[in-house]
Protein backbone atom coordinates (compact mmCIF):
# COMPACT_ATOMS: atom_id res chain seq x y z
CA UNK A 1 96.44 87.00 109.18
CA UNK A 2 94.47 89.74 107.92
CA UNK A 3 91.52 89.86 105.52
CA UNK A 4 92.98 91.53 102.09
CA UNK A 5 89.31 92.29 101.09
CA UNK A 6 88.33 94.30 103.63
CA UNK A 7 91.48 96.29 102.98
CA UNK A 8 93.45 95.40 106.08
CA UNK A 9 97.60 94.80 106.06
CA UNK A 10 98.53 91.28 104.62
CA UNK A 11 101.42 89.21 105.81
CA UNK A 12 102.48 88.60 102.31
CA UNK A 13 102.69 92.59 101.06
CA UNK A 14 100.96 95.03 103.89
CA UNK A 15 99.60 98.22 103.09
CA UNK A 16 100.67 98.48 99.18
CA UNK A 17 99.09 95.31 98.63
CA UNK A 18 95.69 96.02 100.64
CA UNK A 19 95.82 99.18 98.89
CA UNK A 20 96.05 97.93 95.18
CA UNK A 21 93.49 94.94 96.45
CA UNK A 22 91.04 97.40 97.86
CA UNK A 23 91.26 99.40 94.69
CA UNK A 24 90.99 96.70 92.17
CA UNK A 25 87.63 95.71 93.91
CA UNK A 26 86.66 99.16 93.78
CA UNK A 27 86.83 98.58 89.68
CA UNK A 28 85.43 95.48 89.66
CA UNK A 29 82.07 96.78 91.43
CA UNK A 30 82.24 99.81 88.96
CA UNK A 31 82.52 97.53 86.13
CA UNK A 32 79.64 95.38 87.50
CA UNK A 33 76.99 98.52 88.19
CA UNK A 34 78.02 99.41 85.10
CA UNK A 35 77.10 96.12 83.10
CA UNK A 36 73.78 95.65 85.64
CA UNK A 37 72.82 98.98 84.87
CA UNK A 38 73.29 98.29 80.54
CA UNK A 39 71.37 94.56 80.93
CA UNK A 40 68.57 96.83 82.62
CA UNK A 41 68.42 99.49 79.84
CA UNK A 42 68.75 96.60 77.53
CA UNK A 43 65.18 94.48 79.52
CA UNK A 44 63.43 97.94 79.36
CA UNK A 45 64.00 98.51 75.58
CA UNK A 46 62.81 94.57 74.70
CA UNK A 47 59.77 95.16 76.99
CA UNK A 48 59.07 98.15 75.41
CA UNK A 49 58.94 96.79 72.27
CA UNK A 50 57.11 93.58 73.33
CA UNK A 51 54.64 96.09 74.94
CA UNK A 52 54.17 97.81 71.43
CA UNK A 53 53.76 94.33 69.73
CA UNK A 54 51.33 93.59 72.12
CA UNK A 55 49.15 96.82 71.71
CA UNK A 56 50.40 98.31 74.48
CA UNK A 57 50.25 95.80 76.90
CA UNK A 58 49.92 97.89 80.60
CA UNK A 59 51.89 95.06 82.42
CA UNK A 60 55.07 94.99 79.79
CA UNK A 61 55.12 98.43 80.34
CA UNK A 62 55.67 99.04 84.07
CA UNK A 63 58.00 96.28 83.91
CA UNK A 64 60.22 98.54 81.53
CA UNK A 65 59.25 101.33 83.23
CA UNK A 66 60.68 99.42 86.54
CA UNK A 67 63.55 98.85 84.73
CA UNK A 68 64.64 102.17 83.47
CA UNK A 69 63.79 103.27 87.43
CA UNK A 70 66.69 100.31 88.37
CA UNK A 71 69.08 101.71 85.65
CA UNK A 72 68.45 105.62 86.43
CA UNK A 73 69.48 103.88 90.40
CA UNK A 74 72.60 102.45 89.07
CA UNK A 75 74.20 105.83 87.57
CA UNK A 76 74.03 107.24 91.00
CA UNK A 77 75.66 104.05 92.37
CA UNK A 78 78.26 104.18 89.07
CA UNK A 79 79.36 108.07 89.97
CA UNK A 80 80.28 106.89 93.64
CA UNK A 81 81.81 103.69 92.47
CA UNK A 82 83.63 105.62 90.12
CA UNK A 83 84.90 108.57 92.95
CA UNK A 84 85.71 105.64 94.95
CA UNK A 85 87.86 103.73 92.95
CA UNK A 86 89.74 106.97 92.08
CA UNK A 87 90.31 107.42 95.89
CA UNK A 88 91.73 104.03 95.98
CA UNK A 89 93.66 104.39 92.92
CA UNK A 90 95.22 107.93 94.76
CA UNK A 91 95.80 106.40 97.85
CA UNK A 92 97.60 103.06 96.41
CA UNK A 93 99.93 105.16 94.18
CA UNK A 94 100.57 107.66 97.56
CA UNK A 95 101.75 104.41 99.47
CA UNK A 96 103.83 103.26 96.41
CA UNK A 97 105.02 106.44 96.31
CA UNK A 98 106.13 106.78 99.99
CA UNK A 99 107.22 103.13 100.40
CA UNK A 100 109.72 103.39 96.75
CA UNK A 101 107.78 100.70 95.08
CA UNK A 102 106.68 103.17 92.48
CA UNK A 103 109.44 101.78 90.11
CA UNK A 104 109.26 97.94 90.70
CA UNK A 105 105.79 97.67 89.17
CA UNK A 106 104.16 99.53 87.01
CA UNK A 107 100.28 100.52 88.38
CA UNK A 108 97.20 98.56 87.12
CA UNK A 109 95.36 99.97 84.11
CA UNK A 110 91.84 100.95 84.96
CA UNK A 111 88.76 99.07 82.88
CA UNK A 112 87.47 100.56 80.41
CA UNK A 113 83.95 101.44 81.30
């Protein structure tokens, strides 16, 4: 038995179904950067403000400032996520293609990010 997640044949559909597994988890980390990288815009902004409240409070600030350093991280991350689930995406609907599944199911809508 093979391990679906690390994109490997399966008993129970081979290489169509590692191929749509592999690029499903390719959306769901895209999807995830993507929310990590909004919650970390979202700290910096209420820091920010704190910080003003507070008079400009030096250690509210670095932490937002740490935070928009995480988020501006995270698009980098986001743009390969993205490319990779494409790839996936590509390669799933080549093997589809070649094995004649492309008309027994129709493909998985990406997220919308």
């Amino acid at each position: 038995m093979s391990d679906p997640v690390a994109g490997a044949p399966t008993p129970d559909g081979g290489p169509v179904a590692a191929a749509r597994t592999a690029m499903e988890a390719a959306r769901e980390a895209t999807g995830a950067a993507i929310t990590a990288r909004a919650q970390a815009l979202a700290e910096a902004a209420r820091l920010r403000e704190r910080s003003q409240a507070a008079g400009g409070l030096a250690e509210l600030t670095s932490s937002a400032n740490a935070h928009d350093a995480r988020a501006a991280r995270l698009d980098a991350r986001i743009d390969q996520l993205r490319d990779l689930a494409h790839r996936a995406e590509v390669a799933y609907e080549a093997l589809r293609a070649d094995r004649g599944d492309a008309d027994d199911q129709p493909a998985p809508s990406a997220p919308a990010a």
